[in-house]
PDB file of N, CA and C in Angstrom:
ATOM      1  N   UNK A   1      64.241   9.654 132.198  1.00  0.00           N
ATOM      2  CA  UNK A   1      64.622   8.656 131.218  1.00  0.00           C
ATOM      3  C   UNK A   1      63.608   8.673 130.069  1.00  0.00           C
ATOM      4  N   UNK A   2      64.243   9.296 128.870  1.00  0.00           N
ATOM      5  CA  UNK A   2      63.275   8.664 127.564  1.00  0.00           C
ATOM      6  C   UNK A   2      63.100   7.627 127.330  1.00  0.00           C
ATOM      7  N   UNK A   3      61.845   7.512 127.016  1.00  0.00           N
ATOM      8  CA  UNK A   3      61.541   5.846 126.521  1.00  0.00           C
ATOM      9  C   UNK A   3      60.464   6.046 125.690  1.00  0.00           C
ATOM     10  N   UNK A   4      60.518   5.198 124.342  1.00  0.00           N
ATOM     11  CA  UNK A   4      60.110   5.010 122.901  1.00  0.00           C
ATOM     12  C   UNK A   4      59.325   4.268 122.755  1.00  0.00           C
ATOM     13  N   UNK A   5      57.920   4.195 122.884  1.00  0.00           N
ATOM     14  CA  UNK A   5      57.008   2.343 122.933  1.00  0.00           C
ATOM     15  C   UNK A   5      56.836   2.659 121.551  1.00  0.00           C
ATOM     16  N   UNK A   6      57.114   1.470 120.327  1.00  0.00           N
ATOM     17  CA  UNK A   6      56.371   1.290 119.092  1.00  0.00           C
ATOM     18  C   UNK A   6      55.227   0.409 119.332  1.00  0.00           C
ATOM     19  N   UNK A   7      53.918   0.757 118.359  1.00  0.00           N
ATOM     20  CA  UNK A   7      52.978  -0.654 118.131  1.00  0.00           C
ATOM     21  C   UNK A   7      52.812  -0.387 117.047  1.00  0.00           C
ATOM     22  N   UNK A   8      51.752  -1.400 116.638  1.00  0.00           N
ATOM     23  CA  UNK A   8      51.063  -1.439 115.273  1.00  0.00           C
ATOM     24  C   UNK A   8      51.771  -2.226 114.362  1.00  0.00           C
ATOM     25  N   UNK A   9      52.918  -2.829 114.601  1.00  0.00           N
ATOM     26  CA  UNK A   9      53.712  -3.625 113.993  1.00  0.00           C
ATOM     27  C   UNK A   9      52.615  -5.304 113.559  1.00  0.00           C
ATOM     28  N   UNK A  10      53.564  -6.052 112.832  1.00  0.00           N
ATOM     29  CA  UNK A  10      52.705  -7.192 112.552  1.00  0.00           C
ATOM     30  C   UNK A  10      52.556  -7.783 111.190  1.00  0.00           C
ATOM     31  N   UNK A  11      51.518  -8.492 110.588  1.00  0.00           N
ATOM     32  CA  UNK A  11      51.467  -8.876 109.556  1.00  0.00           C
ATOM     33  C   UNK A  11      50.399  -8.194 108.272  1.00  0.00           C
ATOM     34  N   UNK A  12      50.819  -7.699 107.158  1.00  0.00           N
ATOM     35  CA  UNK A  12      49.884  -6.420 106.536  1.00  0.00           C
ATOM     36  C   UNK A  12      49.813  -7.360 104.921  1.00  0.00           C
ATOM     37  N   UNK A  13      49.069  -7.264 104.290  1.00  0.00           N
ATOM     38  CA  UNK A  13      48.429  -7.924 102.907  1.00  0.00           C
ATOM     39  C   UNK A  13      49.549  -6.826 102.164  1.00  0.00           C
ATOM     40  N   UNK A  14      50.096  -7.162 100.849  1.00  0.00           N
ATOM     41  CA  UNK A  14      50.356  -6.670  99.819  1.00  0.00           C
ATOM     42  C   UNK A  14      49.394  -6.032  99.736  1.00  0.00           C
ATOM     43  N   UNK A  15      49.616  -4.695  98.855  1.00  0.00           N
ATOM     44  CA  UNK A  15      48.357  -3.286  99.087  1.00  0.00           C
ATOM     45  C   UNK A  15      47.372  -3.041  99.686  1.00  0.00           C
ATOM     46  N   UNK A  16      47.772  -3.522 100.928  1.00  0.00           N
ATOM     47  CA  UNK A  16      47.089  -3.292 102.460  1.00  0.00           C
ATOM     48  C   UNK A  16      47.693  -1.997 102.878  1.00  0.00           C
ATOM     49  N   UNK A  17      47.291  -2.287 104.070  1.00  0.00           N
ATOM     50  CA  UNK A  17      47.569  -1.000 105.419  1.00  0.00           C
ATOM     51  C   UNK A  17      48.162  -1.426 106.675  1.00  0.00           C
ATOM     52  N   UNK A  18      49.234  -0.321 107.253  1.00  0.00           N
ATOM     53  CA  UNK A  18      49.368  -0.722 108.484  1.00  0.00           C
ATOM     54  C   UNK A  18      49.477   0.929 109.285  1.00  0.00           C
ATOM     55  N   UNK A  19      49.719   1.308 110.315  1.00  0.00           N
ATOM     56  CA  UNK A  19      49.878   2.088 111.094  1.00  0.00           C
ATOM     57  C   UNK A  19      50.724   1.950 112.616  1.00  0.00           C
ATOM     58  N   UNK A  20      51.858   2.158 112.117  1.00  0.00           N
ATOM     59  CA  UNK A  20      52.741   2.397 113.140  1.00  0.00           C
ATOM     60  C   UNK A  20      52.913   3.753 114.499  1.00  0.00           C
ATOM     61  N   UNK A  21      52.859   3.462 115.335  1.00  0.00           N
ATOM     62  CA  UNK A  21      52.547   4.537 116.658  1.00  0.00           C
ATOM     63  C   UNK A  21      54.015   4.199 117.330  1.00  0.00           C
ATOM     64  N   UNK A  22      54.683   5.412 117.728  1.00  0.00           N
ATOM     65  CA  UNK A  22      55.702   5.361 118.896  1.00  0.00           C
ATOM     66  C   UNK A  22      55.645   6.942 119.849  1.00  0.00           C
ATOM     67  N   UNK A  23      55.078   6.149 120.900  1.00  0.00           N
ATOM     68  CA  UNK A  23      54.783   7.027 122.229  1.00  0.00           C
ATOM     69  C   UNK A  23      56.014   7.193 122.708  1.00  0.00           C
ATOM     70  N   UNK A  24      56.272   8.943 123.345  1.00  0.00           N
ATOM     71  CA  UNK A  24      57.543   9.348 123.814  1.00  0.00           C
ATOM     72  C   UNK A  24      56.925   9.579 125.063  1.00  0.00           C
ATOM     73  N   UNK A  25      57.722   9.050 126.023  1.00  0.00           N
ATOM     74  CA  UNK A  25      57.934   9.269 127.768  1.00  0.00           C
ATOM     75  C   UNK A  25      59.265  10.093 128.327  1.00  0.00           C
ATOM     76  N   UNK A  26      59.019  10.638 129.296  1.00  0.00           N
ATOM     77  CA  UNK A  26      60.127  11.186 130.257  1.00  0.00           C
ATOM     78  C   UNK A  26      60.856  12.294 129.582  1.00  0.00           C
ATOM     79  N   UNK A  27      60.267  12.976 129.095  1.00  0.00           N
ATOM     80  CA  UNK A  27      61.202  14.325 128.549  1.00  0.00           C
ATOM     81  C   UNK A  27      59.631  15.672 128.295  1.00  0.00           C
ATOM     82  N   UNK A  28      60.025  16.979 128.542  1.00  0.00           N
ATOM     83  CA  UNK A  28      59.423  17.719 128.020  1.00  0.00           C
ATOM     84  C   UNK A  28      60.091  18.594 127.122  1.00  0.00           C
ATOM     85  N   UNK A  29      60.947  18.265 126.737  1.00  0.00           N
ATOM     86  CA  UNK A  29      62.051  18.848 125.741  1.00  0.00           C
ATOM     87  C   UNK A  29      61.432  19.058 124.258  1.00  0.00           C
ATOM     88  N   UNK A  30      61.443  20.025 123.217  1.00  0.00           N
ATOM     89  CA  UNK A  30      60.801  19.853 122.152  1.00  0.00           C
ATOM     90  C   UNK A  30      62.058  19.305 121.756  1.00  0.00           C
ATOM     91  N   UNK A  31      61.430  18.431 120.676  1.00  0.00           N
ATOM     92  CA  UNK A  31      61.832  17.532 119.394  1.00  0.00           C
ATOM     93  C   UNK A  31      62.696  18.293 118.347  1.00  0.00           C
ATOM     94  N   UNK A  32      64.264  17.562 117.577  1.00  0.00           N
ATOM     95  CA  UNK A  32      64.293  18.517 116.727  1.00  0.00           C
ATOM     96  C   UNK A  32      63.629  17.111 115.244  1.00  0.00           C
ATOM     97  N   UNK A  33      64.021  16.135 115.573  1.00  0.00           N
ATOM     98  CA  UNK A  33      63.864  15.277 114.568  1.00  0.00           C
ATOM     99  C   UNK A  33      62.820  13.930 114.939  1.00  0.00           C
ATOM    100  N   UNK A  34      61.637  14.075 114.381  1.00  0.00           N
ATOM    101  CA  UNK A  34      61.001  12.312 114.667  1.00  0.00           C
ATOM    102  C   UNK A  34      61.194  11.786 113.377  1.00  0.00           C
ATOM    103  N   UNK A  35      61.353  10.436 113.574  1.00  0.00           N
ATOM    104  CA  UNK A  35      61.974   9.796 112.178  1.00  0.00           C
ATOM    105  C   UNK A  35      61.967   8.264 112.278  1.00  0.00           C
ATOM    106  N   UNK A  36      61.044   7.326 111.780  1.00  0.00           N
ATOM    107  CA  UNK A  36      61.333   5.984 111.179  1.00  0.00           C
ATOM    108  C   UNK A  36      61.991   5.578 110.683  1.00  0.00           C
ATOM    109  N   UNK A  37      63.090   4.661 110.779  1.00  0.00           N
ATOM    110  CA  UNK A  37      64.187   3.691 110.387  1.00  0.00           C
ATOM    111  C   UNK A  37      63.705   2.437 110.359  1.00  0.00           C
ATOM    112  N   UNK A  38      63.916   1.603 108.990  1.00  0.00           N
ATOM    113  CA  UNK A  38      64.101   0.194 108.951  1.00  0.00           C
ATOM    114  C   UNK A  38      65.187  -0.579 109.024  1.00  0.00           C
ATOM    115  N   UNK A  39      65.027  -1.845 109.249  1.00  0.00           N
ATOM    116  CA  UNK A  39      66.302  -2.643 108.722  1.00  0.00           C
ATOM    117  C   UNK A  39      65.726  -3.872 108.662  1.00  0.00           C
ATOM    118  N   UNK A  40      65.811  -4.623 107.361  1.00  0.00           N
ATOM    119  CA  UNK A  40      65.504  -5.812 106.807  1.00  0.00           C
ATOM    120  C   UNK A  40      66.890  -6.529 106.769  1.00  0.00           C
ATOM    121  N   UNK A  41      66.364  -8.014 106.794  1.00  0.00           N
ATOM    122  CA  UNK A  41      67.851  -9.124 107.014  1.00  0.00           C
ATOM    123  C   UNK A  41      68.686  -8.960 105.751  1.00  0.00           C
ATOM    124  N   UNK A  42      69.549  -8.603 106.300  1.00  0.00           N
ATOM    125  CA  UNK A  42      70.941  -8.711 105.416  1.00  0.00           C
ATOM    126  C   UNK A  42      71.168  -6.993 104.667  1.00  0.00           C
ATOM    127  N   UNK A  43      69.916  -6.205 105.244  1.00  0.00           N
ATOM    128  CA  UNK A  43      70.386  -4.796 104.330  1.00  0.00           C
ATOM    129  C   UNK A  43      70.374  -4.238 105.597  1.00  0.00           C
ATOM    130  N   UNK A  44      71.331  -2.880 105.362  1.00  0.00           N
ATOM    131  CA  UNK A  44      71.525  -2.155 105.998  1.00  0.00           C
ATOM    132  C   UNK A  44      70.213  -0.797 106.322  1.00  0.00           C
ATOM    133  N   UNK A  45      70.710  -0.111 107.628  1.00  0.00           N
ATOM    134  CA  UNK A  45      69.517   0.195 108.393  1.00  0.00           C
ATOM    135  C   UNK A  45      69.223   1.494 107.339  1.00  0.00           C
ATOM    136  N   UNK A  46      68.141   2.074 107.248  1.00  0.00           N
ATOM    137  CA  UNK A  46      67.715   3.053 106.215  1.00  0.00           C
ATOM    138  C   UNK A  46      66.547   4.583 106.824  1.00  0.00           C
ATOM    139  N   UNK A  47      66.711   5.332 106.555  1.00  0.00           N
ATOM    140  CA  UNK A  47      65.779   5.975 106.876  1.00  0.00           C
ATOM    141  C   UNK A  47      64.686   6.003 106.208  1.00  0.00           C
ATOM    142  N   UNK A  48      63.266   5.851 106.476  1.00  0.00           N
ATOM    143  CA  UNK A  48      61.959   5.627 105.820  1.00  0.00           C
ATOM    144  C   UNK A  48      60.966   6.939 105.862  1.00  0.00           C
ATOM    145  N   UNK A  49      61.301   7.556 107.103  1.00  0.00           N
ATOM    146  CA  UNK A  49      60.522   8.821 107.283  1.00  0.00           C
ATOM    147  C   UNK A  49      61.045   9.868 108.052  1.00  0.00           C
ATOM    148  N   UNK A  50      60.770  11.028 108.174  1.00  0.00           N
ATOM    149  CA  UNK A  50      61.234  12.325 109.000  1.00  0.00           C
ATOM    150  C   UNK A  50      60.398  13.229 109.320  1.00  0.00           C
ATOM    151  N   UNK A  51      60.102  13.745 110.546  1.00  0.00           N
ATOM    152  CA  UNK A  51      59.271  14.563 110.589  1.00  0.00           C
ATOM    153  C   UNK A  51      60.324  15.998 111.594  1.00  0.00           C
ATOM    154  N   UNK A  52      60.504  17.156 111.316  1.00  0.00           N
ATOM    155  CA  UNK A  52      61.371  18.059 111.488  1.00  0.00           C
ATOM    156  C   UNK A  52      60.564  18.753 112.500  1.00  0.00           C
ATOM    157  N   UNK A  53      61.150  19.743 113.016  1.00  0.00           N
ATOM    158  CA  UNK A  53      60.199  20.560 114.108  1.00  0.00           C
ATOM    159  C   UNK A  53      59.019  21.385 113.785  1.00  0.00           C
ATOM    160  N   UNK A  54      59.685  21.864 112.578  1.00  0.00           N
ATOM    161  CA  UNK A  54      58.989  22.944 111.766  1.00  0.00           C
ATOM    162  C   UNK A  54      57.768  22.219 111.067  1.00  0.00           C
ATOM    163  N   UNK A  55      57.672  21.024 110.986  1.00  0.00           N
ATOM    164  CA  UNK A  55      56.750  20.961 110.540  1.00  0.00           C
ATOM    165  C   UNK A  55      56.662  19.829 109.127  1.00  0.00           C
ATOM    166  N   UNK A  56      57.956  20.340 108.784  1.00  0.00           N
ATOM    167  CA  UNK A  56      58.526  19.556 107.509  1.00  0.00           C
ATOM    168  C   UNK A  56      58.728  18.168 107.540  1.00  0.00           C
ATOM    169  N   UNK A  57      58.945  17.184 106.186  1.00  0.00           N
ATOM    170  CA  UNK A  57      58.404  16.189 106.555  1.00  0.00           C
ATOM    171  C   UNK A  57      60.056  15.845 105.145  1.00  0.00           C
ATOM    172  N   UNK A  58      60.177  14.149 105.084  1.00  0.00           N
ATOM    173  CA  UNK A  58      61.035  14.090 104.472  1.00  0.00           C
ATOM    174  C   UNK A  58      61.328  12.372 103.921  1.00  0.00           C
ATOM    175  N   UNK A  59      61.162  11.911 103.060  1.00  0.00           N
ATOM    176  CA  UNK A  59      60.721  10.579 102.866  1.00  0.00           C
ATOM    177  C   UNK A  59      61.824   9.420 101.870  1.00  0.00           C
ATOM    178  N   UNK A  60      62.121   8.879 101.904  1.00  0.00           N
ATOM    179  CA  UNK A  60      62.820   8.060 101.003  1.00  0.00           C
ATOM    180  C   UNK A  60      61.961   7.626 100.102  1.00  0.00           C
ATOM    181  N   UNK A  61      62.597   7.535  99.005  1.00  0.00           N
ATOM    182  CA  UNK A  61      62.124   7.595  97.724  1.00  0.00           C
ATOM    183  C   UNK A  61      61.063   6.571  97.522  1.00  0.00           C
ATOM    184  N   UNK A  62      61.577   5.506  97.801  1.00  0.00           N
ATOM    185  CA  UNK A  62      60.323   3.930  98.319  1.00  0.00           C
ATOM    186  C   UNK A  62      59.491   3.891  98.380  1.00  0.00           C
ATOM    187  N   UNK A  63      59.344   5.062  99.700  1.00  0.00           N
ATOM    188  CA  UNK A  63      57.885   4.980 100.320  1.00  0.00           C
ATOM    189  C   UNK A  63      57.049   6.022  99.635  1.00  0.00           C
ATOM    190  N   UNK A  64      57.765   7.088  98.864  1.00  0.00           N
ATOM    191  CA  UNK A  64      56.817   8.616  98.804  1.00  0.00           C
ATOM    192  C   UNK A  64      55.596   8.204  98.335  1.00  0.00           C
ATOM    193  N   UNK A  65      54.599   9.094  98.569  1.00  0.00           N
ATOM    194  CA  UNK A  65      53.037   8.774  98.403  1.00  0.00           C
ATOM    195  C   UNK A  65      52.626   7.573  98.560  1.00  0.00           C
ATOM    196  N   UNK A  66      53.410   6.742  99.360  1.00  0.00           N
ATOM    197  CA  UNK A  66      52.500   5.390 100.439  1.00  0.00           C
ATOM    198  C   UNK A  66      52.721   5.421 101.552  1.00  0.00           C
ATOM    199  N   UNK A  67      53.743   6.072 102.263  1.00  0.00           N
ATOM    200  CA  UNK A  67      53.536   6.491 103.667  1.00  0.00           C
ATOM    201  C   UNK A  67      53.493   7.966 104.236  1.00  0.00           C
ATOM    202  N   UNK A  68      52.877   7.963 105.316  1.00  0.00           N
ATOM    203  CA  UNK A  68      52.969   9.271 105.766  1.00  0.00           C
ATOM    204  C   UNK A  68      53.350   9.294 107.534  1.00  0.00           C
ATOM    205  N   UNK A  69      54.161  10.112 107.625  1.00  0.00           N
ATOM    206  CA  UNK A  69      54.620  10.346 109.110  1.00  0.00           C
ATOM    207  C   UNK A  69      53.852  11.664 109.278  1.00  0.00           C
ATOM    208  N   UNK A  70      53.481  11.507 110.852  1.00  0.00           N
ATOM    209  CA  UNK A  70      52.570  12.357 111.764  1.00  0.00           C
ATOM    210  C   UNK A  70      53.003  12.522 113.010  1.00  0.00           C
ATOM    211  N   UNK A  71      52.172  13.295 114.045  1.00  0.00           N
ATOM    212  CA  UNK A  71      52.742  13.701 115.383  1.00  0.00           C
ATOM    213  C   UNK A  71      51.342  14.256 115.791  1.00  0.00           C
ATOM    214  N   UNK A  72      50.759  13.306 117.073  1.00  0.00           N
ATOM    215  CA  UNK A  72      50.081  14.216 118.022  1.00  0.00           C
ATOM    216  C   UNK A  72      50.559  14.726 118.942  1.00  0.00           C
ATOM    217  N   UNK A  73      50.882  15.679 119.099  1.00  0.00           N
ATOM    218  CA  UNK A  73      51.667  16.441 120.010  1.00  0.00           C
ATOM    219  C   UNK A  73      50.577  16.542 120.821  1.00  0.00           C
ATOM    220  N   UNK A  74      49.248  16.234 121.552  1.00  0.00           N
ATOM    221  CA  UNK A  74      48.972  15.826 122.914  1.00  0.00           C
ATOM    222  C   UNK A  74      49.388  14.436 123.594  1.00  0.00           C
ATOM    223  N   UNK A  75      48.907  13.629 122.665  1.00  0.00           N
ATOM    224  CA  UNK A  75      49.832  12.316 123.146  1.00  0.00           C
ATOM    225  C   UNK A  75      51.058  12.042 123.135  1.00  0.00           C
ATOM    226  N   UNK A  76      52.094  13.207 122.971  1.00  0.00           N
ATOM    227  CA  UNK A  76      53.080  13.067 121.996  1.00  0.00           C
ATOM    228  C   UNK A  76      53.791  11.166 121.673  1.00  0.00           C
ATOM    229  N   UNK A  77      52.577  11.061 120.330  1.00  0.00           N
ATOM    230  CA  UNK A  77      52.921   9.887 119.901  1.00  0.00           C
ATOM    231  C   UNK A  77      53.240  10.140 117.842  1.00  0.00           C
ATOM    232  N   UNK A  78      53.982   9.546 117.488  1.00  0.00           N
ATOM    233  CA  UNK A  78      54.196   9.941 116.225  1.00  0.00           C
ATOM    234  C   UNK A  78      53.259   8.759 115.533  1.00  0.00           C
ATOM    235  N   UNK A  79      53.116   8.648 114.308  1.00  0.00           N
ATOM    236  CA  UNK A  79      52.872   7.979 113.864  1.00  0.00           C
ATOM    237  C   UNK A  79      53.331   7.383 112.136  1.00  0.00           C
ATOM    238  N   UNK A  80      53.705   6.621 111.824  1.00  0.00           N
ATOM    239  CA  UNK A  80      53.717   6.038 110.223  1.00  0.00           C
ATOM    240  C   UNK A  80      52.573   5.332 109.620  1.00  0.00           C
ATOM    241  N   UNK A  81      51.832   5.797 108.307  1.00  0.00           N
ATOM    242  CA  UNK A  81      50.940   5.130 108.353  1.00  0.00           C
ATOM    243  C   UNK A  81      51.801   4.246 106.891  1.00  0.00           C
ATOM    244  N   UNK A  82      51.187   3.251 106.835  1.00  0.00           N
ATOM    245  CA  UNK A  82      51.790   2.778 105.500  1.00  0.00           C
ATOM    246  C   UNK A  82      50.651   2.463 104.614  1.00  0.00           C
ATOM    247  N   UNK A  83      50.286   2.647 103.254  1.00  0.00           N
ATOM    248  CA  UNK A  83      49.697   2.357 102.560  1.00  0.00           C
ATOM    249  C   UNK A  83      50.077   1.534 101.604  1.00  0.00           C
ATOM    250  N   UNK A  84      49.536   0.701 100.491  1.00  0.00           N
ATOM    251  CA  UNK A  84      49.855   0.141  99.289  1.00  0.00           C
ATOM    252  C   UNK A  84      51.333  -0.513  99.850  1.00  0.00           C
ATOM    253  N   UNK A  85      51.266  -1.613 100.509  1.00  0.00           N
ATOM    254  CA  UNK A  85      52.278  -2.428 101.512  1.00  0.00           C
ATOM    255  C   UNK A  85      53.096  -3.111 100.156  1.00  0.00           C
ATOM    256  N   UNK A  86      54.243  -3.016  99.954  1.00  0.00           N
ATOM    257  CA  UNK A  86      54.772  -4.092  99.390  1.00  0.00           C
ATOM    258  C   UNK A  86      55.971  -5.047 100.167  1.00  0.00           C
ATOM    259  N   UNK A  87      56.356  -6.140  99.778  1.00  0.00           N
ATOM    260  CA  UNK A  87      57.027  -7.149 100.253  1.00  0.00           C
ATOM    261  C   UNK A  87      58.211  -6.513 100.616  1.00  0.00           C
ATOM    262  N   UNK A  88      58.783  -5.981 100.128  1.00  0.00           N
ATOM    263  CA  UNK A  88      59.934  -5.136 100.613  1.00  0.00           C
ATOM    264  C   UNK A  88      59.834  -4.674 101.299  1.00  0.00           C
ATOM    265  N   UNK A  89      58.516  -3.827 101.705  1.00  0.00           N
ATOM    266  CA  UNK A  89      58.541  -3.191 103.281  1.00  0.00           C
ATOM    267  C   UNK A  89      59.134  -3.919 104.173  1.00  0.00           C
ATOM    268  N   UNK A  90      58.830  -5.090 104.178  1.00  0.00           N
ATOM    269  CA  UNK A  90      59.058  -6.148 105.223  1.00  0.00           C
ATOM    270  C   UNK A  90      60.539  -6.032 105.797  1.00  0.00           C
ATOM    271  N   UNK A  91      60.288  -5.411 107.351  1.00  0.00           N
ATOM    272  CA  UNK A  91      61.229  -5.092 108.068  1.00  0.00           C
ATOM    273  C   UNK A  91      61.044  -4.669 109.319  1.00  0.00           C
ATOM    274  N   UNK A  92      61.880  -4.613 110.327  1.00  0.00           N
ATOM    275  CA  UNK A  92      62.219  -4.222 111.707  1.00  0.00           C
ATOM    276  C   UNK A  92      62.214  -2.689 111.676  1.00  0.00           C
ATOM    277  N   UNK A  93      60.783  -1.608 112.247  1.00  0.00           N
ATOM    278  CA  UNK A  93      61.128  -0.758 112.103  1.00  0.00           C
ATOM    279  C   UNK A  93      61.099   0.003 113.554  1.00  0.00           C
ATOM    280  N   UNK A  94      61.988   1.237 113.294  1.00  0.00           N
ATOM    281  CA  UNK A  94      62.670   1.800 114.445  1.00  0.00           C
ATOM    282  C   UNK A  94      61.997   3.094 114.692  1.00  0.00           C
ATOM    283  N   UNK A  95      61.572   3.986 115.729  1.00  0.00           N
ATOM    284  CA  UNK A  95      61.285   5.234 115.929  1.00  0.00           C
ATOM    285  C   UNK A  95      62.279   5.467 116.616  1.00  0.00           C
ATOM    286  N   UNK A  96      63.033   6.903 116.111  1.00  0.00           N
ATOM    287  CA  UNK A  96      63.705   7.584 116.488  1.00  0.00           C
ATOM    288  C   UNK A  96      63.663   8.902 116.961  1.00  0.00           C
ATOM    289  N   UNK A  97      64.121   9.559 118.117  1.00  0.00           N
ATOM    290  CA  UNK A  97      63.768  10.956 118.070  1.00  0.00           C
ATOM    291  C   UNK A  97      64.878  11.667 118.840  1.00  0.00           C
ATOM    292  N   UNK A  98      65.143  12.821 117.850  1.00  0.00           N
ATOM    293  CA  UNK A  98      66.114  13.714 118.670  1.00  0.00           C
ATOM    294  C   UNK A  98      65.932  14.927 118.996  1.00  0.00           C
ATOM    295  N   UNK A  99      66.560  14.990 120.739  1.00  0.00           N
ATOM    296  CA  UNK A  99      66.113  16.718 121.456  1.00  0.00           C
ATOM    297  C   UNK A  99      66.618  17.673 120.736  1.00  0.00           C
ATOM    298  N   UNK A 100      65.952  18.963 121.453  1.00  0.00           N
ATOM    299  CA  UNK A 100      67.156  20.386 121.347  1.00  0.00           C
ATOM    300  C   UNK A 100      68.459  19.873 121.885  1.00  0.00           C
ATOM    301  N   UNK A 101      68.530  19.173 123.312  1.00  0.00           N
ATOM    302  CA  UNK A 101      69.327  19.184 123.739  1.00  0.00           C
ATOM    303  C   UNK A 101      70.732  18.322 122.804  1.00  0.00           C
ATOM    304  N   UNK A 102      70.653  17.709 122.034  1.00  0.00           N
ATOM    305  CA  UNK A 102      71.375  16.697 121.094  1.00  0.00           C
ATOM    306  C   UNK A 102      71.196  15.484 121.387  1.00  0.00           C
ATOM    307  N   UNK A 103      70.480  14.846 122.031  1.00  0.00           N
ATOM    308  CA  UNK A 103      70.221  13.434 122.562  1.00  0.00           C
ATOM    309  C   UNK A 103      69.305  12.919 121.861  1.00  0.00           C
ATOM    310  N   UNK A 104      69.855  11.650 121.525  1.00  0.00           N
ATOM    311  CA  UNK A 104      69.037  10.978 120.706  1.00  0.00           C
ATOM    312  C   UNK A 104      68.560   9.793 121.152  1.00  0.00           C
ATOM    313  N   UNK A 105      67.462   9.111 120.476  1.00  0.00           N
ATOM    314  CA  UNK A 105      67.127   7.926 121.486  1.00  0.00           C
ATOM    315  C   UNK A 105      66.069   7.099 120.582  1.00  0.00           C
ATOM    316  N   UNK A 106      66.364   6.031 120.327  1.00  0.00           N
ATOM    317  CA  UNK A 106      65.626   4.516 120.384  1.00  0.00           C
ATOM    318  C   UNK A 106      64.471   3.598 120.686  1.00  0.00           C
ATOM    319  N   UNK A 107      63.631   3.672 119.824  1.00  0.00           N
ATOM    320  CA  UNK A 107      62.635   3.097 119.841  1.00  0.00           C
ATOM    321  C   UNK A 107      62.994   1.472 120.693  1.00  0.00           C
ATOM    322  N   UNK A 108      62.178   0.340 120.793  1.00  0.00           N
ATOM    323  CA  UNK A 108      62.991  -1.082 120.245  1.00  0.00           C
ATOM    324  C   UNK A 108      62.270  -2.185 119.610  1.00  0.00           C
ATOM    325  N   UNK A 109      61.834  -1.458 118.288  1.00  0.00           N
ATOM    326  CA  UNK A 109      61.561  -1.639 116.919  1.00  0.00           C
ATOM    327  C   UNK A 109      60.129  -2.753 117.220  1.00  0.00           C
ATOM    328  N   UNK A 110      59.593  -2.879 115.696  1.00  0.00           N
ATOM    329  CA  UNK A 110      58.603  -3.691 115.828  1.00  0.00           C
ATOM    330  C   UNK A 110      58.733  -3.836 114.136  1.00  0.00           C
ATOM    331  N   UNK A 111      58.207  -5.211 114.173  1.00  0.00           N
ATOM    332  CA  UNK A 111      58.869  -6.333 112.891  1.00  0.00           C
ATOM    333  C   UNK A 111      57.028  -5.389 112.305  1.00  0.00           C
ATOM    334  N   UNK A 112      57.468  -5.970 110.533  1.00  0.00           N
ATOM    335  CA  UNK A 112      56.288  -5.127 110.037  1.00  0.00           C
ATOM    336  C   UNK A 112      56.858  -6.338 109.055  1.00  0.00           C
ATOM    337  N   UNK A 113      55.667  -7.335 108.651  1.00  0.00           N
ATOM    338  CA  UNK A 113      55.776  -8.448 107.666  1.00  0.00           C
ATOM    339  C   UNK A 113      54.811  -8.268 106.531  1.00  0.00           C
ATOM    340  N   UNK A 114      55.296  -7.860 105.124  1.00  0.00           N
ATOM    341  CA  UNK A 114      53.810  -8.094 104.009  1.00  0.00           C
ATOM    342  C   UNK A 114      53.762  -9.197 103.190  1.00  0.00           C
ATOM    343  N   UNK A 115      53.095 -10.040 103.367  1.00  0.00           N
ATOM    344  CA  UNK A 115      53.064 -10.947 102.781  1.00  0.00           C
ATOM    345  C   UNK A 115      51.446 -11.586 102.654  1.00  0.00           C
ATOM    346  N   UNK A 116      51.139 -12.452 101.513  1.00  0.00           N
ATOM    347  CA  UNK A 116      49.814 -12.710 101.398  1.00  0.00           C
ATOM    348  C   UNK A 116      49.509 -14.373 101.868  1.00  0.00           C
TER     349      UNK A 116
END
């Protein structure tokens, strides 16, 4: 059974910092897609980050050059870091990750609030 722990979620200052972590369990399968999803009240869910097998990386326009997605592949834990926080960040965010095999699977999210 895969299972997705997020942390690092919480409350971050306008052009602050936060750092989001989601640890993968129960699979030794390589990855084809790790990828952060938000969803804030009343908007629909969005992709925020991507990290590809190869290496490649892939960002919505929002965030480019204030966040960055990562992967320790000993811990295999990914990570989002967020920089220069704005109020809009403010949202429920999701780690996602999908196998070779086509299976995909679900973080179960952690609220990320910027406010001063």
């Amino acid at each position: 059974q895969v299972q997705l722990v997020e942390g690092g979620g919480g409350l971050g200052q306008p052009g602050g910092s936060l750092r989001l972590s989601c640890a993968a369990s129960g699979t030794s399968l390589p990855f084809l897609f790790m990828s952060w999803y938000r969803q804030a009240p009343g908007n629909e869910r969005e992709l925020v980050a991507r990290l590809i097998s190869g290496g490649n990386t892939q960002y919505a326009d929002s965030v480019k050059g204030r966040f960055t997605i990562s992967r320790d592949n000993a811990k295999s834990t990914v990570y989002l870091q967020m920089n220069s926080l704005k109020a809009e960040d403010t949202a429920v965010y999701y780690c996602v990750a999908k196998y070779l095999n086509g299976r995909e699977y679900w973080g179960q999210g952690t609220q990320v609030t910027v406010s001063s």
